[in-house]
C-alpha atoms as a PDB file:
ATOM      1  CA  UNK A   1     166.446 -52.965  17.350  1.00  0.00           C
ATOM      2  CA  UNK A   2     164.221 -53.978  14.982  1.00  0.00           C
ATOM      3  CA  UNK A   3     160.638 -52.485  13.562  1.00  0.00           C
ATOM      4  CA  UNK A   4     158.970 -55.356  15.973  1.00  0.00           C
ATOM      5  CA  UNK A   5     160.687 -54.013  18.685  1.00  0.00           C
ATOM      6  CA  UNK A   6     160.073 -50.406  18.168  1.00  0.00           C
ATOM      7  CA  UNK A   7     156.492 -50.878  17.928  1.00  0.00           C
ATOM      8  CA  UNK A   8     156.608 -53.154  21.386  1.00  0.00           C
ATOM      9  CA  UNK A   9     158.237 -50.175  23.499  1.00  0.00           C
ATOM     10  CA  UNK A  10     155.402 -47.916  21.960  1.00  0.00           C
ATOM     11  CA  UNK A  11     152.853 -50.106  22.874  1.00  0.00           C
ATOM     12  CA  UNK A  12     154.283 -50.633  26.479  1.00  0.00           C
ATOM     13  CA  UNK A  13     154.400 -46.840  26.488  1.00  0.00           C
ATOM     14  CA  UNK A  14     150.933 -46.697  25.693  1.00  0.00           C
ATOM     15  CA  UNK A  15     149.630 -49.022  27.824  1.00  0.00           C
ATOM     16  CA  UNK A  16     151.692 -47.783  31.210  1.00  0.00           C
ATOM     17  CA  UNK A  17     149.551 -44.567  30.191  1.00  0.00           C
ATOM     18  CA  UNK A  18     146.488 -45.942  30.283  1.00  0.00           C
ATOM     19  CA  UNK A  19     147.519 -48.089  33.798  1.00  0.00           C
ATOM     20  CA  UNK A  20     148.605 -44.351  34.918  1.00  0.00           C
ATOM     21  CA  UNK A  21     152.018 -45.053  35.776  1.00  0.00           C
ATOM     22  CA  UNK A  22     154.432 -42.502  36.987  1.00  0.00           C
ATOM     23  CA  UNK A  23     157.005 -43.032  34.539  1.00  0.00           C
ATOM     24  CA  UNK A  24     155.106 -43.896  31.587  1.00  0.00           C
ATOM     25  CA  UNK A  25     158.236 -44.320  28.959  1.00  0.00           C
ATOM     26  CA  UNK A  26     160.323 -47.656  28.994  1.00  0.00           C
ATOM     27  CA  UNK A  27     163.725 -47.437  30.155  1.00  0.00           C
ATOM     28  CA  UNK A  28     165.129 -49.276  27.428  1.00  0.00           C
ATOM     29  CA  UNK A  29     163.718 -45.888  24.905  1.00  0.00           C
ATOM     30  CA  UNK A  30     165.102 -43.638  27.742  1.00  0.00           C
ATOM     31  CA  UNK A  31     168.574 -45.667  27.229  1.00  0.00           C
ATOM     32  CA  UNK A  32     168.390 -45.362  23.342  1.00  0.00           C
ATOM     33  CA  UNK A  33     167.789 -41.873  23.153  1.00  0.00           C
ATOM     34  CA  UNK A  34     171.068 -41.160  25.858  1.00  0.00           C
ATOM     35  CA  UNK A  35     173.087 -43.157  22.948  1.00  0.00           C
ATOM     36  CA  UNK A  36     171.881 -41.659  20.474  1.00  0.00           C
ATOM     37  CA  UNK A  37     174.046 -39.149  19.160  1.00  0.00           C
ATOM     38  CA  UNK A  38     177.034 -41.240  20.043  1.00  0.00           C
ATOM     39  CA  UNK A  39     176.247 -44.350  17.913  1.00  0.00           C
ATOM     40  CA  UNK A  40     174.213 -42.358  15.189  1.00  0.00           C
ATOM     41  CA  UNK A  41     176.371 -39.683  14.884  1.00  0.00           C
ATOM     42  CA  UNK A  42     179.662 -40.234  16.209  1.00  0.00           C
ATOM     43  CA  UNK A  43     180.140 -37.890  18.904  1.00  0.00           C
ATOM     44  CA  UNK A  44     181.534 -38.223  22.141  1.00  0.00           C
ATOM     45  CA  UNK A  45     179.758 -39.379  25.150  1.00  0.00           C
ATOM     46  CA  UNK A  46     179.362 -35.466  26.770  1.00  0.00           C
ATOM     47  CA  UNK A  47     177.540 -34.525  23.618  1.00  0.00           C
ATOM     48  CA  UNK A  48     175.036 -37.543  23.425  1.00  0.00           C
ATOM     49  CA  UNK A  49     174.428 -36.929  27.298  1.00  0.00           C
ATOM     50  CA  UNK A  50     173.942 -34.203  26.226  1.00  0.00           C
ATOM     51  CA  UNK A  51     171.308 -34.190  23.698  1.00  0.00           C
ATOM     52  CA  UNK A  52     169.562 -37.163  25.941  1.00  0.00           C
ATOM     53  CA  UNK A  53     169.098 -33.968  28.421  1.00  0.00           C
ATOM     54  CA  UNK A  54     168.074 -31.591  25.354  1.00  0.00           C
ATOM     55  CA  UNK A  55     165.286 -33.900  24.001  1.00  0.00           C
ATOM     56  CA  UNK A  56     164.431 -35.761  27.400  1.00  0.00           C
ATOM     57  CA  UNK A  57     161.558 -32.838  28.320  1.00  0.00           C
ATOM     58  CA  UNK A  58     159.977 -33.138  24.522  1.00  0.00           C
ATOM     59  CA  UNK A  59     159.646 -37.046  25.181  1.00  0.00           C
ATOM     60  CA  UNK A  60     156.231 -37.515  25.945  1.00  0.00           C
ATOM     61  CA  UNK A  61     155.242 -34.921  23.054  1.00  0.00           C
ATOM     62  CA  UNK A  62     156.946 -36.932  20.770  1.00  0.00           C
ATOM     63  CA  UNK A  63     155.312 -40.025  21.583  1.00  0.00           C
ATOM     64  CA  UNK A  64     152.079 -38.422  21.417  1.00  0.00           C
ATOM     65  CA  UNK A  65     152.174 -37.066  18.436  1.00  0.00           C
ATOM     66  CA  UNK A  66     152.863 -40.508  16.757  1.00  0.00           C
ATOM     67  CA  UNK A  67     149.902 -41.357  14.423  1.00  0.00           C
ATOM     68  CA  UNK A  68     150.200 -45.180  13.558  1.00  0.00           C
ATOM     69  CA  UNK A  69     147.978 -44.377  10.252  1.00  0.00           C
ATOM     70  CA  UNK A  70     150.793 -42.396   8.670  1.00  0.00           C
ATOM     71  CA  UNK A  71     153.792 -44.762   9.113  1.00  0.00           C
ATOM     72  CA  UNK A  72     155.585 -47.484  11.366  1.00  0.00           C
ATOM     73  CA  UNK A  73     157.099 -45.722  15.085  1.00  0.00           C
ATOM     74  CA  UNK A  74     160.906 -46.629  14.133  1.00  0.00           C
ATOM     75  CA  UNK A  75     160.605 -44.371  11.155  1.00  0.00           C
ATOM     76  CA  UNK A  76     158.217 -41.640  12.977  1.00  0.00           C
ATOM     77  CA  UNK A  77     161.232 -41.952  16.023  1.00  0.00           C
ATOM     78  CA  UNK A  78     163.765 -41.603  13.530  1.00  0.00           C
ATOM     79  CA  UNK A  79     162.942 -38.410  11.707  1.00  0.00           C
ATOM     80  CA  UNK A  80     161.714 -36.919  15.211  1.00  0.00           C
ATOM     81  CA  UNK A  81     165.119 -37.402  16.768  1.00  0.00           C
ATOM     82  CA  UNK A  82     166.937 -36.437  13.542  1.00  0.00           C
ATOM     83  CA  UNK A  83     165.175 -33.199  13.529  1.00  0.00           C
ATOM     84  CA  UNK A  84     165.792 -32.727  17.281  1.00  0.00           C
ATOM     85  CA  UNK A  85     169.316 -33.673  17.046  1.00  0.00           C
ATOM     86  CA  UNK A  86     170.078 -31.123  13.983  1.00  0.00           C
ATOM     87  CA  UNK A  87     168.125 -28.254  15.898  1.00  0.00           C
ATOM     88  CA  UNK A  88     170.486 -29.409  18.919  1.00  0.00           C
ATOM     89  CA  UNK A  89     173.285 -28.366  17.351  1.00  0.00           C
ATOM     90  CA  UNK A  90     172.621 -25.153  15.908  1.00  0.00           C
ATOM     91  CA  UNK A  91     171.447 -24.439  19.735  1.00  0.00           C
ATOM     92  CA  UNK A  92     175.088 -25.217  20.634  1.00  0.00           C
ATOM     93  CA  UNK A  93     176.825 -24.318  17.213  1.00  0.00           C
ATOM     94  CA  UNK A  94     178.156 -27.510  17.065  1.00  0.00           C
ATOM     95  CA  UNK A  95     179.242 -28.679  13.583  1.00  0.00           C
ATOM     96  CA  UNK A  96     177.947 -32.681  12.910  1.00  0.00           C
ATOM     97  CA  UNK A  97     181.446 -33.626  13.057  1.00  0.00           C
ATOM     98  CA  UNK A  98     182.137 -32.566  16.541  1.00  0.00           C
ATOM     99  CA  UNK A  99     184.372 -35.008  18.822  1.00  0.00           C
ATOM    100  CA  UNK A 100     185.383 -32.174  21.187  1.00  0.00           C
ATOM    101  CA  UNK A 101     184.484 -31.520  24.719  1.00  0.00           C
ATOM    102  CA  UNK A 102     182.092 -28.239  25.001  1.00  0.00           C
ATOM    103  CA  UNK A 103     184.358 -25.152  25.229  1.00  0.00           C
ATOM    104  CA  UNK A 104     184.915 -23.077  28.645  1.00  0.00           C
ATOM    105  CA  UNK A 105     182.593 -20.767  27.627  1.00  0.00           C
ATOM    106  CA  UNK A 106     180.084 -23.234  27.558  1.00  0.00           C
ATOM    107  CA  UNK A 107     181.254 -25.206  30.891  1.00  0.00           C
ATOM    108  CA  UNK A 108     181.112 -21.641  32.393  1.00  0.00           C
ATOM    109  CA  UNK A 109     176.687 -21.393  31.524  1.00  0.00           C
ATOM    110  CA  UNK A 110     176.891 -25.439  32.319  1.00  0.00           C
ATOM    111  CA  UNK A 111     178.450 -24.968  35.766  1.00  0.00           C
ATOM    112  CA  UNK A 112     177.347 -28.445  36.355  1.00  0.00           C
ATOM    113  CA  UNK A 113     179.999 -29.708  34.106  1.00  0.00           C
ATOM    114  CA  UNK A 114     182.669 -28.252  36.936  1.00  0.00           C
ATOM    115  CA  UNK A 115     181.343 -29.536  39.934  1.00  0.00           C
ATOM    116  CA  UNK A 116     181.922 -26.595  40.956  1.00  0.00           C
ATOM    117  CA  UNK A 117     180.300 -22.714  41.241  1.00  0.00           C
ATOM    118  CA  UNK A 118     182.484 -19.465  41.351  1.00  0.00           C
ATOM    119  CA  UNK A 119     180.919 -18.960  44.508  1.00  0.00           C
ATOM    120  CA  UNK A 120     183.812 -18.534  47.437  1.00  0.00           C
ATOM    121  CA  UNK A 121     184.205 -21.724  48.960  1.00  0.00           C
ATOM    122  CA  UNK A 122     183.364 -21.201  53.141  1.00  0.00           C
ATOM    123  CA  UNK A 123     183.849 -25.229  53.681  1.00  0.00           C
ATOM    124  CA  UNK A 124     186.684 -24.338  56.368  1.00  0.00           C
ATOM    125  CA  UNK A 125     189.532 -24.326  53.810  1.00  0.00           C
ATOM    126  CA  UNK A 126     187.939 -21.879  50.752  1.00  0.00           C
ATOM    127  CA  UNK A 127     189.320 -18.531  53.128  1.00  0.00           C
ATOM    128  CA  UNK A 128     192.986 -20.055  52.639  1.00  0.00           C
ATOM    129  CA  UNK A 129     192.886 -20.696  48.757  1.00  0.00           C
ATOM    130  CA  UNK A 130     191.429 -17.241  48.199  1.00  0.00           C
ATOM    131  CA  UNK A 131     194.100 -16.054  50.188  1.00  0.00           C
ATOM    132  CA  UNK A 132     197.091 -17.645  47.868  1.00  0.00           C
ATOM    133  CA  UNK A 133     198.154 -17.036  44.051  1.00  0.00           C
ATOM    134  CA  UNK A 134     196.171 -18.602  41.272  1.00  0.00           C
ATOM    135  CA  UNK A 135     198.925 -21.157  40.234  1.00  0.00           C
ATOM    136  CA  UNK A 136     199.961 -22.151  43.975  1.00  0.00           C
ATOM    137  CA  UNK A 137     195.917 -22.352  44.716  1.00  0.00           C
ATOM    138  CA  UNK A 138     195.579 -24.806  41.491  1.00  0.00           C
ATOM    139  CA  UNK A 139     198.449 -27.054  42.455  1.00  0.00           C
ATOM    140  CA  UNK A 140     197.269 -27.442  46.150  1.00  0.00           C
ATOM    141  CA  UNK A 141     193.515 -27.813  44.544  1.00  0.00           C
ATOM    142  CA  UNK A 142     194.480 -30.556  42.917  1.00  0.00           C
ATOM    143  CA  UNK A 143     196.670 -32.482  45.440  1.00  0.00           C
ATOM    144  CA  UNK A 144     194.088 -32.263  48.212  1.00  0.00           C
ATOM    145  CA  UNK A 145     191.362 -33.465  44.865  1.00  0.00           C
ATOM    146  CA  UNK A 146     189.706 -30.321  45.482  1.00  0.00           C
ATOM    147  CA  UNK A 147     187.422 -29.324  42.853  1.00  0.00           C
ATOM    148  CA  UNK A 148     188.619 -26.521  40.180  1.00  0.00           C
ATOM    149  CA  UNK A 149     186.482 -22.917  40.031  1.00  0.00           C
ATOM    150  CA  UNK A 150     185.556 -22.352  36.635  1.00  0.00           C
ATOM    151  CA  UNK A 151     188.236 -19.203  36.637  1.00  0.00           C
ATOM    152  CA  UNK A 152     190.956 -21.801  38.150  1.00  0.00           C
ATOM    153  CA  UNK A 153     190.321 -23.866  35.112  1.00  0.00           C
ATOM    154  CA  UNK A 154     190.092 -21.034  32.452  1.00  0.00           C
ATOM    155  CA  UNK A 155     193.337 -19.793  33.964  1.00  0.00           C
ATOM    156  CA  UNK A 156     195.178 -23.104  33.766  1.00  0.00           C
ATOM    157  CA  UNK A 157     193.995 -23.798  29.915  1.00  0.00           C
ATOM    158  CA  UNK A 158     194.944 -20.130  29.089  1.00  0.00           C
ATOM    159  CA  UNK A 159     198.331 -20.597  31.271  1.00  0.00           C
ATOM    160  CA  UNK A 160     199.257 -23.730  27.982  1.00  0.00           C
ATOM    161  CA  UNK A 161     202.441 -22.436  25.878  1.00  0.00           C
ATOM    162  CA  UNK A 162     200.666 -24.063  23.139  1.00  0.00           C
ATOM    163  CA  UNK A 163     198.174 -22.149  21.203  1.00  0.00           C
ATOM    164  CA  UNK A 164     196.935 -25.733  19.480  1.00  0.00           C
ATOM    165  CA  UNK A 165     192.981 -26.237  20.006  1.00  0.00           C
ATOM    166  CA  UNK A 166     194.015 -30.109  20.858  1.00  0.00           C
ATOM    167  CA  UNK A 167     195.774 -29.215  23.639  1.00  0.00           C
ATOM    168  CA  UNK A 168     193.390 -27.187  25.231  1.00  0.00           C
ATOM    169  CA  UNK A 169     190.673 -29.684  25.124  1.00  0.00           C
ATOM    170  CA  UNK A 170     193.521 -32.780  26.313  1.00  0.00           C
ATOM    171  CA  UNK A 171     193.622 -30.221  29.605  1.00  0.00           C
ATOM    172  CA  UNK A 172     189.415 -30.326  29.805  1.00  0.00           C
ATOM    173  CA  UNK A 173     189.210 -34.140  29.077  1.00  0.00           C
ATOM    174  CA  UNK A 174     192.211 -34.562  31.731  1.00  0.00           C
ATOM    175  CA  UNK A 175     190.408 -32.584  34.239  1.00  0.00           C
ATOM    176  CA  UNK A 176     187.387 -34.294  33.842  1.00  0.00           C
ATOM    177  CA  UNK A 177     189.518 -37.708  34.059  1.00  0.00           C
ATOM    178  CA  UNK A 178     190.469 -36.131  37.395  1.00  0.00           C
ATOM    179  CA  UNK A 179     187.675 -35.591  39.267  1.00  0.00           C
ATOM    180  CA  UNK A 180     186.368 -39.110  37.921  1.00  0.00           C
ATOM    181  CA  UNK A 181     189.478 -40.425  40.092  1.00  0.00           C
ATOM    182  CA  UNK A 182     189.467 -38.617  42.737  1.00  0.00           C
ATOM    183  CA  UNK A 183     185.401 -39.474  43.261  1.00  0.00           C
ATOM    184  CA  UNK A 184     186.857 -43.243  42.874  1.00  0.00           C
ATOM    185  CA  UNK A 185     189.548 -42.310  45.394  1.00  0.00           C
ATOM    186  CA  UNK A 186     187.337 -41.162  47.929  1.00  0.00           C
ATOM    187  CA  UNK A 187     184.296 -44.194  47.446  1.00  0.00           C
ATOM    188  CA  UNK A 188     187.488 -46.467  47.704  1.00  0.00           C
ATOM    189  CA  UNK A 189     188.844 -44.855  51.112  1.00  0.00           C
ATOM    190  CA  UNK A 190     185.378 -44.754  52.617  1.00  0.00           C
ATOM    191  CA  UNK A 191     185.162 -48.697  52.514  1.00  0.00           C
ATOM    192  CA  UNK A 192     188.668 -49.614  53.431  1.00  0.00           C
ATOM    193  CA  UNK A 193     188.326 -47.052  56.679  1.00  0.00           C
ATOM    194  CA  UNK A 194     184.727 -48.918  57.163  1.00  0.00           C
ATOM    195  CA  UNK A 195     186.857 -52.478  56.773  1.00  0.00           C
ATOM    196  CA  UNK A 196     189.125 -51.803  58.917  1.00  0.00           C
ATOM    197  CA  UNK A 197     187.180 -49.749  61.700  1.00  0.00           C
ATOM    198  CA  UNK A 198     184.674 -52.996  62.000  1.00  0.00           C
ATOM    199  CA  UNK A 199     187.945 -55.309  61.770  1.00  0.00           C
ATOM    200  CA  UNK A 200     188.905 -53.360  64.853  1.00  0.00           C
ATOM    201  CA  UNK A 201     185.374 -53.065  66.743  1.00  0.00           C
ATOM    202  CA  UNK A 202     185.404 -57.000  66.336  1.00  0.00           C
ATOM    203  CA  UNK A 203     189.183 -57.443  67.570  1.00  0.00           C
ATOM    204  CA  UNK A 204     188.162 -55.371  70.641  1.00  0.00           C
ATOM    205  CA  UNK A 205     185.149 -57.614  71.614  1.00  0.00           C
ATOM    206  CA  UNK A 206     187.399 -60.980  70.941  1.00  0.00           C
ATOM    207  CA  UNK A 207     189.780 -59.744  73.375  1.00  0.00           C
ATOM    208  CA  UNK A 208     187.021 -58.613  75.772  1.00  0.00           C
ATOM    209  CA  UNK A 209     186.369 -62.108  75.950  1.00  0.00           C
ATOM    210  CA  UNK A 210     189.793 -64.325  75.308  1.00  0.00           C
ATOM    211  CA  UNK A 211     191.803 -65.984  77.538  1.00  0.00           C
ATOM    212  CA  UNK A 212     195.566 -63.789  78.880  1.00  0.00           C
ATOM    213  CA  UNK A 213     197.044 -66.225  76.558  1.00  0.00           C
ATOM    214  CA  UNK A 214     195.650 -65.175  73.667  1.00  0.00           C
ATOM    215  CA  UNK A 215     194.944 -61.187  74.240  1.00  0.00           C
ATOM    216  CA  UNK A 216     198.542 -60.640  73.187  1.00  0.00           C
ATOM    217  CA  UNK A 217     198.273 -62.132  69.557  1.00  0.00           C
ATOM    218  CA  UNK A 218     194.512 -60.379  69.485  1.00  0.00           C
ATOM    219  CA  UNK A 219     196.415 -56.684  70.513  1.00  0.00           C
ATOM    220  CA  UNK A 220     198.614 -57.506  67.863  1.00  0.00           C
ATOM    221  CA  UNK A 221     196.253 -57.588  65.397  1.00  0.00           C
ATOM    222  CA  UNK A 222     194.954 -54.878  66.456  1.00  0.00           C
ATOM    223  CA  UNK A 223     197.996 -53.158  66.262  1.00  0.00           C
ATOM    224  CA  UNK A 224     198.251 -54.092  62.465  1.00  0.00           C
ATOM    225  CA  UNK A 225     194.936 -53.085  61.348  1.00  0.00           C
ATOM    226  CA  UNK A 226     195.100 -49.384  63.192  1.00  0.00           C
ATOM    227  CA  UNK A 227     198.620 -48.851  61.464  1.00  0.00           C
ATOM    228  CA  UNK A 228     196.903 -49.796  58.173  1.00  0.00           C
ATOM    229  CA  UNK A 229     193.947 -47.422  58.737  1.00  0.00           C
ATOM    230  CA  UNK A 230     196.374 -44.725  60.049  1.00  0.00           C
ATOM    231  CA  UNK A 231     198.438 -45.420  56.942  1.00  0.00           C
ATOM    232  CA  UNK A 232     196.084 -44.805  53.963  1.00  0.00           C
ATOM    233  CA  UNK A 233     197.472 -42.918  50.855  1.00  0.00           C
ATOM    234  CA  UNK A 234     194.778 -40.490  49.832  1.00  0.00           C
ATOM    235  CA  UNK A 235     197.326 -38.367  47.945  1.00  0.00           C
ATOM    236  CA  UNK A 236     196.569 -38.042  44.122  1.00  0.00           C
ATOM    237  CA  UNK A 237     199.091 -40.073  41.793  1.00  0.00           C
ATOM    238  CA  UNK A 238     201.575 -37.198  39.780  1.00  0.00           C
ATOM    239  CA  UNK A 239     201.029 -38.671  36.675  1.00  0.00           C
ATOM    240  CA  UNK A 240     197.228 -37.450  37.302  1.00  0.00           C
ATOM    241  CA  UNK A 241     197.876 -33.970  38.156  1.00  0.00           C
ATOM    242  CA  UNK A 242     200.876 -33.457  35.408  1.00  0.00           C
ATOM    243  CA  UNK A 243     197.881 -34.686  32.698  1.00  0.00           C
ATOM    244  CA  UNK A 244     195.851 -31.680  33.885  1.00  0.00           C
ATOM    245  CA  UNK A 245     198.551 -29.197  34.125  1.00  0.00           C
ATOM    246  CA  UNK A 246     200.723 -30.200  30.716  1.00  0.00           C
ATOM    247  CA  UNK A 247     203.484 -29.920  32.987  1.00  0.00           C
ATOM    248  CA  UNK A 248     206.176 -32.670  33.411  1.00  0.00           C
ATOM    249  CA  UNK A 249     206.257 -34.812  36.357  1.00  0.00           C
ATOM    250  CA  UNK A 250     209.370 -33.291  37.439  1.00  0.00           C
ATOM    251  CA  UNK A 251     208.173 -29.665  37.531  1.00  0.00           C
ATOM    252  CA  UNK A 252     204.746 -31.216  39.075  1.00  0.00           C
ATOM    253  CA  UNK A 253     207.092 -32.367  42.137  1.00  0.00           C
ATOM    254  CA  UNK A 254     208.257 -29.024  42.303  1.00  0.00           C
ATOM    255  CA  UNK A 255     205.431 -26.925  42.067  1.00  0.00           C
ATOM    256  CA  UNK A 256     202.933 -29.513  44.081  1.00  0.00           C
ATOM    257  CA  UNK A 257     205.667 -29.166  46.815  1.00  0.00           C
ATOM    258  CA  UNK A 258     205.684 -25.461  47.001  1.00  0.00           C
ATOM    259  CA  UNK A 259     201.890 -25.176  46.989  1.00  0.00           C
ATOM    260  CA  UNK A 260     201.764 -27.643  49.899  1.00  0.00           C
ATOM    261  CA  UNK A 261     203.912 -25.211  51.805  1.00  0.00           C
ATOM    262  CA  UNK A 262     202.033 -21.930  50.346  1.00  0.00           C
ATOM    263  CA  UNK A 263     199.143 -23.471  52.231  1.00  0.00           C
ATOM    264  CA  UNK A 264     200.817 -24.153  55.322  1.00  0.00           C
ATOM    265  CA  UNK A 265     202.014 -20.832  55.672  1.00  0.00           C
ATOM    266  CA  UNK A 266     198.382 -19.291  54.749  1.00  0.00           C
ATOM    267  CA  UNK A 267     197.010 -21.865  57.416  1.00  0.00           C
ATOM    268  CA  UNK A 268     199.667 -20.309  60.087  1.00  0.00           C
ATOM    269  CA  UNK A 269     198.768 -16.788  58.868  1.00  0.00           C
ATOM    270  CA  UNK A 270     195.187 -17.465  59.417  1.00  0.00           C
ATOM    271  CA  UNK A 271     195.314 -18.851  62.955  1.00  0.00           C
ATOM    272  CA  UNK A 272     197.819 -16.029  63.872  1.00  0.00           C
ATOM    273  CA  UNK A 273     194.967 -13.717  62.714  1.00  0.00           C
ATOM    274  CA  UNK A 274     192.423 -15.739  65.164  1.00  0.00           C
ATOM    275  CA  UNK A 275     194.509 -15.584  68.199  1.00  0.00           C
ATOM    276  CA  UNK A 276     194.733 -12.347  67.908  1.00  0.00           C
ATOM    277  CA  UNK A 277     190.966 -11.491  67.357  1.00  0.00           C
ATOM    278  CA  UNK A 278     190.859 -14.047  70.834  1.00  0.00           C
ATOM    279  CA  UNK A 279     193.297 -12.141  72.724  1.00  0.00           C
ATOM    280  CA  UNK A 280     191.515  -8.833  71.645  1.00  0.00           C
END
């Protein structure tokens, strides 16, 4: 952007506040700000997301502070997010070249990062992970795509043989690679169940309505689409889970196996508990 253009999303910002508008700054600043620290000072996109939600409250005092007199709004913008940016980073003790992910220490005060509190999970299924080991619980976590605790996920980066820094964050950018495919898993499975459900509710009202000649080739339709919707693979590819784990796919086989069965036999524990509490 150019000093023409700086000076046009000021006076758009200006003038939105004199029309009263509810969001008074222009997107396109809002957008420039969240790539900030990316583009200007190479770091990853966590950190300039980051920042964007460090400085995004001090926005409007920025802009209002601007005094055209004293010198054009690129330059003011500049040295205002410069100076934000460097007292950013002593707030997080990041040096200026940091390409890292946050540390757990910091996902554990950001528990948004996790998607997930340290809360006990009472969804229906949170009684029978509490009620297995922490490595078992992990591996049947992750092939149901069920989100890691923070202590899950500070247990499986302290469980690495390596010591190497590297490492450790390749297990925090895997996990985050994770739930970003299990979200995509799940959007994708909601529309092909919603394809094939309204493929089916439109089969049933054609053969409502055909001739005996053709209701067999309808039914068999029919027939196709509910073994497809009965036959969806929800499970979560190996090579995934292995990536978060550092373990190889082999032993991922193995251990993924056993967890599946460590929660079979903690679901047949837990309804033996219930009959009994129904008989009593």
């Amino acid at each position: 952007m150019n000093e023409t253009e700086f000076q046009a999303l000021f006076d758009s910002y200006q003038q939105a506040l004199r029309a009263s508008a509810e969001n008074p700054i222009p997107p396109k600043l809002h957008l420039m700000i969240y790539n900030y620290a990316r583009l200007r000072h190479q770091q990853t996109s966590d950190v300039s997301a980051d920042f964007y939600l460090f400085v995004s409250g001090k926005l409007h005092g920025i802009l209002e502070r601007y005094d055209h007199r004293r010198l054009p709004f690129y330059q003011y913008l500049a040295a205002a997010l410069n100076f934000e940016f460097s007292h950013f980073l002593r707030r997080r003790k990041l040096p200026r070249s940091q390409s890292e992910l946050l540390s757990v220490e910091e996902l554990a005060n950001r528990r948004v990062e996790l998607h997930q509190s340290d809360t006990p999970v009472d969804d229906g299924v949170g009684h029978l992970f509490r009620s297995m080991q922490t490595m078992p619980r992990i591996y049947a976590k992750l092939a149901l795509a069920y989100p890691l605790s923070y202590a899950d996920l500070k247990h499986l980066v302290n469980q690495r043989r390596s010591k190497d820094p590297a490492e450790r964050w390749g297990c925090l950018r895997a996990y985050r690679s994770f739930l970003r495919f299990a979200e995509e898993k799940r959007q994708s499975f909601l529309a092909e169940r919603e394809r094939l459900l309204k493929v089916i509710m439109r089969i049933d009202k054609e053969a409502s309505t055909s001739s005996p000649a053709e209701t067999a080739r309808i039914l068999k339709r029919r027939a196709s689409a509910q073994k497809k919707f009965f036959s969806m693979d929800t499970r979560i590819p190996i090579r995934i889970v292995a990536e978060v784990t550092g373990d190889s796919i082999a032993t991922v086989q193995r251990q993924l196996k056993s967890a599946v069965q460590a929660l079979k036999t903690a679901y047949f524990r837990w309804e033996k508990q219930n009959l009994v509490k129904r008989e009593r």
